[in-house]
PDB file of N, CA and C in Angstrom:
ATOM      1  N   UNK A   1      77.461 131.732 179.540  1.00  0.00           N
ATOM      2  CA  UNK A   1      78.650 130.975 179.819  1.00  0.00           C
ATOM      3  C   UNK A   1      79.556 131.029 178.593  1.00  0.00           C
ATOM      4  N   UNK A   2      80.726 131.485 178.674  1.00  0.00           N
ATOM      5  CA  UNK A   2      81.682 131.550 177.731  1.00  0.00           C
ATOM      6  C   UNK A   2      82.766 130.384 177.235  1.00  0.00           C
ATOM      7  N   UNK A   3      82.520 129.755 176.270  1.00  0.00           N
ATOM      8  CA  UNK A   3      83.578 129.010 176.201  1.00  0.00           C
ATOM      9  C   UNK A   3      84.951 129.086 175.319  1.00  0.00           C
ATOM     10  N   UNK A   4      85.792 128.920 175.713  1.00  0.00           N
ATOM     11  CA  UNK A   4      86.932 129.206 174.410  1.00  0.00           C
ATOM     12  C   UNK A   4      87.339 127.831 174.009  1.00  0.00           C
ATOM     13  N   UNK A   5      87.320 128.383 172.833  1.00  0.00           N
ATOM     14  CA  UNK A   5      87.308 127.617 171.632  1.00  0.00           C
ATOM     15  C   UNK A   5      89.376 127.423 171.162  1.00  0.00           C
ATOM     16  N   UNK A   6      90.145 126.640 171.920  1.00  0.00           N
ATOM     17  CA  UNK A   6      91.338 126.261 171.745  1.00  0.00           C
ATOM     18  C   UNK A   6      91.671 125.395 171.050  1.00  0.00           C
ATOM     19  N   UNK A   7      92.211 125.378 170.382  1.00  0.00           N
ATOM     20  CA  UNK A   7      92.639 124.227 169.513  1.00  0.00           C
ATOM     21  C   UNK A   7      93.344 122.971 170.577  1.00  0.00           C
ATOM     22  N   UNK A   8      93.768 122.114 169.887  1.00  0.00           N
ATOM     23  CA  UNK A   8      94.352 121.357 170.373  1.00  0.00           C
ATOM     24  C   UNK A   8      95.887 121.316 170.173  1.00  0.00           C
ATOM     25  N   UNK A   9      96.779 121.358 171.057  1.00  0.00           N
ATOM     26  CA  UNK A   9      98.288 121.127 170.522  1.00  0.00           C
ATOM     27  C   UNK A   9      98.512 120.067 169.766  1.00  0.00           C
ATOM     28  N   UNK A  10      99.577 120.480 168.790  1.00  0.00           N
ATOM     29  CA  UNK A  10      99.848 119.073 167.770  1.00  0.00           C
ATOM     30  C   UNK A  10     100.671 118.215 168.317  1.00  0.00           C
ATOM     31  N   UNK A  11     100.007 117.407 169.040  1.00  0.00           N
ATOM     32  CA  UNK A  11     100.697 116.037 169.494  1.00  0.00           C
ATOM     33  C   UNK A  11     101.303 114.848 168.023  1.00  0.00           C
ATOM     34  N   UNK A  12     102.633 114.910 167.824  1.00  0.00           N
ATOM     35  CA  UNK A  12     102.764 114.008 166.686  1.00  0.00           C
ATOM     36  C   UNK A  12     104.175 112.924 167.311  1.00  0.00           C
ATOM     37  N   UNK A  13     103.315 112.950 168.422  1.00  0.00           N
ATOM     38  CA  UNK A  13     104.747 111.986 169.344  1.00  0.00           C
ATOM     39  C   UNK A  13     104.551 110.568 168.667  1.00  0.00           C
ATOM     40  N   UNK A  14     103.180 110.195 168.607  1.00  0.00           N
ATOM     41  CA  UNK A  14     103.080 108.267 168.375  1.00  0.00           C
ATOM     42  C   UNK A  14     102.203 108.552 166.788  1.00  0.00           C
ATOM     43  N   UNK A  15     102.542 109.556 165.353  1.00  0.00           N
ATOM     44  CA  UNK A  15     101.972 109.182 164.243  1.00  0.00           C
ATOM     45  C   UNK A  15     103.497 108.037 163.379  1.00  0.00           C
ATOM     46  N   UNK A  16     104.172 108.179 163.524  1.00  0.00           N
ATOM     47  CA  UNK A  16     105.412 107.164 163.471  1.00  0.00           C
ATOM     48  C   UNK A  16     104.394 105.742 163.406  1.00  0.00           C
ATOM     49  N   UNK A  17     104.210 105.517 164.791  1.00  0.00           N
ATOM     50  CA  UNK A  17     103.653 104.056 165.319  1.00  0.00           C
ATOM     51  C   UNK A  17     101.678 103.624 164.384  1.00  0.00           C
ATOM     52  N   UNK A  18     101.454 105.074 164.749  1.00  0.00           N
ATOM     53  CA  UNK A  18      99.658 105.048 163.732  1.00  0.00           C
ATOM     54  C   UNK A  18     100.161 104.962 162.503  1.00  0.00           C
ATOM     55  N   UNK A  19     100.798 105.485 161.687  1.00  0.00           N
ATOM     56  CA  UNK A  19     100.543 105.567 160.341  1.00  0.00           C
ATOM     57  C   UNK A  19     101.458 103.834 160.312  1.00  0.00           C
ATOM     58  N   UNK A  20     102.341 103.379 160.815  1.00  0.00           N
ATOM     59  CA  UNK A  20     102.534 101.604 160.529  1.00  0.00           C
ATOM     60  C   UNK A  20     102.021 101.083 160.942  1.00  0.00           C
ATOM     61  N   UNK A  21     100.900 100.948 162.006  1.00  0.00           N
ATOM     62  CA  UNK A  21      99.469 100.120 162.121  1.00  0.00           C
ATOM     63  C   UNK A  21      98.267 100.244 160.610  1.00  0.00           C
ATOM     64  N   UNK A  22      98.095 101.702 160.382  1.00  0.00           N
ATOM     65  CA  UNK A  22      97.706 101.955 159.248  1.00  0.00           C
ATOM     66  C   UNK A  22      97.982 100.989 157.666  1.00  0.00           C
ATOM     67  N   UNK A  23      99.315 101.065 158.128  1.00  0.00           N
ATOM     68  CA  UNK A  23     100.116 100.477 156.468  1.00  0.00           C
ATOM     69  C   UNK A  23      99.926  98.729 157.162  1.00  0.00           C
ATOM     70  N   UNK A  24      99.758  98.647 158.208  1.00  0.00           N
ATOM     71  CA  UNK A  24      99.608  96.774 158.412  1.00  0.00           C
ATOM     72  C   UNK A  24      98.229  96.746 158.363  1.00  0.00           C
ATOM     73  N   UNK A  25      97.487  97.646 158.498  1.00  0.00           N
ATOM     74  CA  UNK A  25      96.026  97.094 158.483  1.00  0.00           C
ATOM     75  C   UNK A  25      95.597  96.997 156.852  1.00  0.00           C
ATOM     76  N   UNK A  26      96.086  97.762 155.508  1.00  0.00           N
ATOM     77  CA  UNK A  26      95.691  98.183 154.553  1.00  0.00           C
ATOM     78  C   UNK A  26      96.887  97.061 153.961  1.00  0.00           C
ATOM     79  N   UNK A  27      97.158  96.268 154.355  1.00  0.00           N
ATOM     80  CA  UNK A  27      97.890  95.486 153.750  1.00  0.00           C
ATOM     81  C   UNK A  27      97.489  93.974 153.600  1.00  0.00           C
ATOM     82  N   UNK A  28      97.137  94.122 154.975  1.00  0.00           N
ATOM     83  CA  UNK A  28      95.570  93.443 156.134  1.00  0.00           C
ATOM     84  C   UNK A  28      94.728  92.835 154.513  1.00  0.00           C
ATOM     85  N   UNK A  29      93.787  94.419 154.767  1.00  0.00           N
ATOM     86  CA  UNK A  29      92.768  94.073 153.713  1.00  0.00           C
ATOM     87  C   UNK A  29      93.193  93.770 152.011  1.00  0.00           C
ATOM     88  N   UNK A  30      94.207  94.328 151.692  1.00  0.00           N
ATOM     89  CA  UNK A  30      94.878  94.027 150.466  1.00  0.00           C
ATOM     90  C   UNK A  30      94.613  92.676 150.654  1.00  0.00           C
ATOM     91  N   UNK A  31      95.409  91.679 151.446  1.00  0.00           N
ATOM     92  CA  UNK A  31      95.118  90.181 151.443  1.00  0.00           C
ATOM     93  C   UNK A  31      94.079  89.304 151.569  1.00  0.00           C
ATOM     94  N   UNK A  32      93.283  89.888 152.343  1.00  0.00           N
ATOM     95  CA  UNK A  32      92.046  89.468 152.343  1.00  0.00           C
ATOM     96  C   UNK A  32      91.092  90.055 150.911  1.00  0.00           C
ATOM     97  N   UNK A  33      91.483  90.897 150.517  1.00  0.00           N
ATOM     98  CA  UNK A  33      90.147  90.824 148.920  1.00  0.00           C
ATOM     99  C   UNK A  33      90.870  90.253 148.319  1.00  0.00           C
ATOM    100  N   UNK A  34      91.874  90.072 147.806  1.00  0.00           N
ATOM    101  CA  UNK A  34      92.698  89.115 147.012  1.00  0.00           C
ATOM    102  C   UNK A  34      92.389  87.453 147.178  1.00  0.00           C
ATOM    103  N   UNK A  35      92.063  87.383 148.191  1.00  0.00           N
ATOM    104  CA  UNK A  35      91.314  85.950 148.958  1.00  0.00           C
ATOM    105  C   UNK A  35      89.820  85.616 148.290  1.00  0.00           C
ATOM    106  N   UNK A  36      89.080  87.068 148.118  1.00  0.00           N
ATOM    107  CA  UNK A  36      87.925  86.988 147.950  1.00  0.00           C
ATOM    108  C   UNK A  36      87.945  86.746 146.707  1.00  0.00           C
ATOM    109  N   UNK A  37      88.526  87.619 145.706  1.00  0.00           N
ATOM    110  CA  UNK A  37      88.615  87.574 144.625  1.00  0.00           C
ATOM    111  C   UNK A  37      88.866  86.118 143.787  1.00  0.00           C
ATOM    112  N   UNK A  38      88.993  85.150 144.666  1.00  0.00           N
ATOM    113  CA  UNK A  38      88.699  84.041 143.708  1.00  0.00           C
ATOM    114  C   UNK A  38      87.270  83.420 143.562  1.00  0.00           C
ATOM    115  N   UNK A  39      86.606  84.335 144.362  1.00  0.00           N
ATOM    116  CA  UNK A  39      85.120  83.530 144.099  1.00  0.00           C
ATOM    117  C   UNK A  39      84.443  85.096 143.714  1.00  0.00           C
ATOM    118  N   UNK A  40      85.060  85.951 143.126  1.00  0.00           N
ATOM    119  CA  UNK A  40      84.514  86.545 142.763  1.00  0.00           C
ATOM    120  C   UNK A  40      83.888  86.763 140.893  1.00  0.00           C
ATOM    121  N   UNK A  41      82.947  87.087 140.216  1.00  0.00           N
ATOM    122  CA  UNK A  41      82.988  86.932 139.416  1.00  0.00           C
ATOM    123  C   UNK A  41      84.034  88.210 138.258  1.00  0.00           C
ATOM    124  N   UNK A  42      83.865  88.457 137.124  1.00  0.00           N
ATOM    125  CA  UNK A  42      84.841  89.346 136.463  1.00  0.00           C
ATOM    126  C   UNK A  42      84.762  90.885 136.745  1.00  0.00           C
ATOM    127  N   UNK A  43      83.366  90.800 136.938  1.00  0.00           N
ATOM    128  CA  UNK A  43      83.151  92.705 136.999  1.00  0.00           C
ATOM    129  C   UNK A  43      83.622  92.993 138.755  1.00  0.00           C
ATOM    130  N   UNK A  44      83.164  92.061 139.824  1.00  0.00           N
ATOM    131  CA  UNK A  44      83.750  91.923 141.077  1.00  0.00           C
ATOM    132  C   UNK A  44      85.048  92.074 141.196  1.00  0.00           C
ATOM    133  N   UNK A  45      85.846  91.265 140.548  1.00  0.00           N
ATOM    134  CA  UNK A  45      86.914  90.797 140.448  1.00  0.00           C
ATOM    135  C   UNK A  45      87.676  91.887 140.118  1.00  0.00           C
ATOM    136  N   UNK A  46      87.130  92.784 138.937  1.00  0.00           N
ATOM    137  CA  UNK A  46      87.937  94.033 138.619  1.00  0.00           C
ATOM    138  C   UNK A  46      87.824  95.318 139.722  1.00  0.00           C
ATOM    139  N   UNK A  47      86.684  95.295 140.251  1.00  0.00           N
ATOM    140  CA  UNK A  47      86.549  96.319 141.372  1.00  0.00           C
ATOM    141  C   UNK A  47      87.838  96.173 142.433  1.00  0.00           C
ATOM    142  N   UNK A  48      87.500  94.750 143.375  1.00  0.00           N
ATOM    143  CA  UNK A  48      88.258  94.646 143.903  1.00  0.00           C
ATOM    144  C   UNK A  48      89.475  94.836 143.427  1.00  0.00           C
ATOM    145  N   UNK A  49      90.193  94.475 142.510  1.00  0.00           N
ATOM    146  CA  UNK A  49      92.057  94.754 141.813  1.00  0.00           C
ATOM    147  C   UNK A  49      91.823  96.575 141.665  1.00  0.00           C
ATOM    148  N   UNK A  50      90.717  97.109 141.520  1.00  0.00           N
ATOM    149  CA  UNK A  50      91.231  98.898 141.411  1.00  0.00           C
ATOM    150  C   UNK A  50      91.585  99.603 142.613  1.00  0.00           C
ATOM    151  N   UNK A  51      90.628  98.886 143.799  1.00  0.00           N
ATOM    152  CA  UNK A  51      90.306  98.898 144.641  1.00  0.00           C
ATOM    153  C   UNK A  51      91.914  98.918 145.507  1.00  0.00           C
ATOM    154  N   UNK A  52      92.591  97.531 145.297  1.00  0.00           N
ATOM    155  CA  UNK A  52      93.791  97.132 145.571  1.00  0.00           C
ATOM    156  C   UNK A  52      94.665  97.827 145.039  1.00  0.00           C
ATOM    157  N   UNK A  53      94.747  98.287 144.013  1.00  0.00           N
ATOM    158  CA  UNK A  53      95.655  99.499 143.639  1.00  0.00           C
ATOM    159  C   UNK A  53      96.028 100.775 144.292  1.00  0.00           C
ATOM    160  N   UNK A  54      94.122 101.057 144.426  1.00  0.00           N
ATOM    161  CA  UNK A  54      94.115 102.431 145.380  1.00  0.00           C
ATOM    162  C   UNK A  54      94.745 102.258 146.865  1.00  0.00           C
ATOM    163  N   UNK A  55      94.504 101.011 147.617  1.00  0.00           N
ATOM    164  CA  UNK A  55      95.150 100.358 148.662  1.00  0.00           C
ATOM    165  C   UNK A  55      96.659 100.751 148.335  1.00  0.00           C
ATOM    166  N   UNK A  56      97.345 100.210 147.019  1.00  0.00           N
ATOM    167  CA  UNK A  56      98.810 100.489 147.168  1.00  0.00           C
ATOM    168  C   UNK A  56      99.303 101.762 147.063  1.00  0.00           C
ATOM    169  N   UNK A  57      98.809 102.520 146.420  1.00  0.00           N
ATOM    170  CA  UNK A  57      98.607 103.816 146.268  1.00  0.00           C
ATOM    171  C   UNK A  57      98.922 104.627 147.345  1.00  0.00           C
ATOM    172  N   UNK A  58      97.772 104.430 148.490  1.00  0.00           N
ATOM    173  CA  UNK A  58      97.686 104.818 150.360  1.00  0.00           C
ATOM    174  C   UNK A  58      98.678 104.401 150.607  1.00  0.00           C
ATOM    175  N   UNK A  59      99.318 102.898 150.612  1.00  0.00           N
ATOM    176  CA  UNK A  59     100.799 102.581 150.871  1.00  0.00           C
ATOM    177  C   UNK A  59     101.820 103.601 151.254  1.00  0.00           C
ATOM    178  N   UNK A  60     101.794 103.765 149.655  1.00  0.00           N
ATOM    179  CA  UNK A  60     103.302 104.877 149.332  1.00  0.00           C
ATOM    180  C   UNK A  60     103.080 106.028 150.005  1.00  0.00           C
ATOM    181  N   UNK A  61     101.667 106.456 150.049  1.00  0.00           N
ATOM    182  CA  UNK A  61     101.764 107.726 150.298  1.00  0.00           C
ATOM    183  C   UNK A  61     102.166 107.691 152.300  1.00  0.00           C
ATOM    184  N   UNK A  62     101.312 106.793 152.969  1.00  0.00           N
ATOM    185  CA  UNK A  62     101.242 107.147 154.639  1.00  0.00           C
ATOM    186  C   UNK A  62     103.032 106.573 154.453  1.00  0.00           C
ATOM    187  N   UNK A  63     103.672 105.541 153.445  1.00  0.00           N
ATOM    188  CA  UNK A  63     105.281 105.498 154.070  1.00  0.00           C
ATOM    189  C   UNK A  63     106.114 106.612 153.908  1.00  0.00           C
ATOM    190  N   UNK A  64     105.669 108.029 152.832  1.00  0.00           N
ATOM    191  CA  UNK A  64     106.313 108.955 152.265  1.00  0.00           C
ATOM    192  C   UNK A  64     106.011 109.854 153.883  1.00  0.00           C
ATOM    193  N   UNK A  65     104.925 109.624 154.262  1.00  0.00           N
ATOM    194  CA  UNK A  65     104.511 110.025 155.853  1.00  0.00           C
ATOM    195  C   UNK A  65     105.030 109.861 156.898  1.00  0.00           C
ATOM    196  N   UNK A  66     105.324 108.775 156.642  1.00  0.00           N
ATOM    197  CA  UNK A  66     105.977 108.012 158.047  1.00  0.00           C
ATOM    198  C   UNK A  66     107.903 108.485 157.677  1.00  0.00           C
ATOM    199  N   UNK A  67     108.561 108.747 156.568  1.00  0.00           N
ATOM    200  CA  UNK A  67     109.575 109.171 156.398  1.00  0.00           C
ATOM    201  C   UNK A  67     109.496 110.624 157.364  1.00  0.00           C
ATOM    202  N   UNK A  68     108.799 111.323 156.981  1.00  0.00           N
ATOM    203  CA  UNK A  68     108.970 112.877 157.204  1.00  0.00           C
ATOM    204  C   UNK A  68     108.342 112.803 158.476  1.00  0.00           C
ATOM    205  N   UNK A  69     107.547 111.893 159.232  1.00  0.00           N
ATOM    206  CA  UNK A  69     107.079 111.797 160.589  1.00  0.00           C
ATOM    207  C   UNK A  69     108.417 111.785 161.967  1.00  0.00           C
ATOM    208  N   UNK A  70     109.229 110.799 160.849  1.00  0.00           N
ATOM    209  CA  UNK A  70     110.120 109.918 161.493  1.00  0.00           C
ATOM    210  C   UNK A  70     111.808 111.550 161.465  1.00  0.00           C
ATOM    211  N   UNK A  71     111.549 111.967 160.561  1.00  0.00           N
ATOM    212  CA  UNK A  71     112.581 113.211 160.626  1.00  0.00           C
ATOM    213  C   UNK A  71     112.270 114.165 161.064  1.00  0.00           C
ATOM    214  N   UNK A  72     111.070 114.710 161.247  1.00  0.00           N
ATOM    215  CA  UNK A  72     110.514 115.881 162.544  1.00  0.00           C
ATOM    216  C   UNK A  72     110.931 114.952 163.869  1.00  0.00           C
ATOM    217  N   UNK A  73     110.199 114.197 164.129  1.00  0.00           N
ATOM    218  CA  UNK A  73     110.833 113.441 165.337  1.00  0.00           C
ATOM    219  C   UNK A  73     112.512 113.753 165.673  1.00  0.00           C
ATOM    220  N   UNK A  74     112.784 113.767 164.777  1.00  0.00           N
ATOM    221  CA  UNK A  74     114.312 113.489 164.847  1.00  0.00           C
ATOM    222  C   UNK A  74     114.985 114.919 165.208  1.00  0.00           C
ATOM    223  N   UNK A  75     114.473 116.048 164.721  1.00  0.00           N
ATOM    224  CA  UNK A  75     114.374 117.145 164.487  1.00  0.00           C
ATOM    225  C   UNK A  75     114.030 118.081 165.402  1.00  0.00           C
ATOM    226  N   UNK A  76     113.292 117.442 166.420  1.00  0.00           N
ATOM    227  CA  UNK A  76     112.580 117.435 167.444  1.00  0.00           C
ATOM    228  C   UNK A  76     111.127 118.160 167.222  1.00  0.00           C
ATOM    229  N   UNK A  77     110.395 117.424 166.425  1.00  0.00           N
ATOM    230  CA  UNK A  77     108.748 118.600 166.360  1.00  0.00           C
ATOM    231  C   UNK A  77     108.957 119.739 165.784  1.00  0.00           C
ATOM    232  N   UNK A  78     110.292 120.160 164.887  1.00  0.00           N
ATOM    233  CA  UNK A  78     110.335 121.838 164.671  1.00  0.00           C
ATOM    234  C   UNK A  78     109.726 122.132 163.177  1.00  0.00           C
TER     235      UNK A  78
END
């Protein structure tokens, strides 16, 4: 039995809408360890804040995403 092996077409109709669920969920958890972090002790405490950095970090990068998501869209997929 032969199967072919096709890729999938690049559907990038709804990454616009995923990558700002993305940036609300990671913003999400940004607030919540920041929460934690008061009962955390110092070496905890520092994980979590690098941790939160790297969080802001992902930020910039999926909104630098969601720019160029949002201008192919516009562009029409080309």
């Amino acid at each position: 039995m032969a199967y072919e092996n096709k890729p999938k077409p690049d559907d990038r109709s709804d990454n616009v809408e995923k990558l700002n669920t993305m940036v609300e969920n990671t913003i999400e958890n940004i607030n919540e360890a920041e929460e934690t972090m008061q009962f955390a002790d110092g070496e905890e405490r520092a994980k979590i804040a690098a941790k939160n950095e790297r969080r802001k970090e992902s930020i910039e990068a999926m909104r630098a995403e969601i720019q160029d998501e949002s201008q192919a869209r516009q562009n029409g997929f080309q």
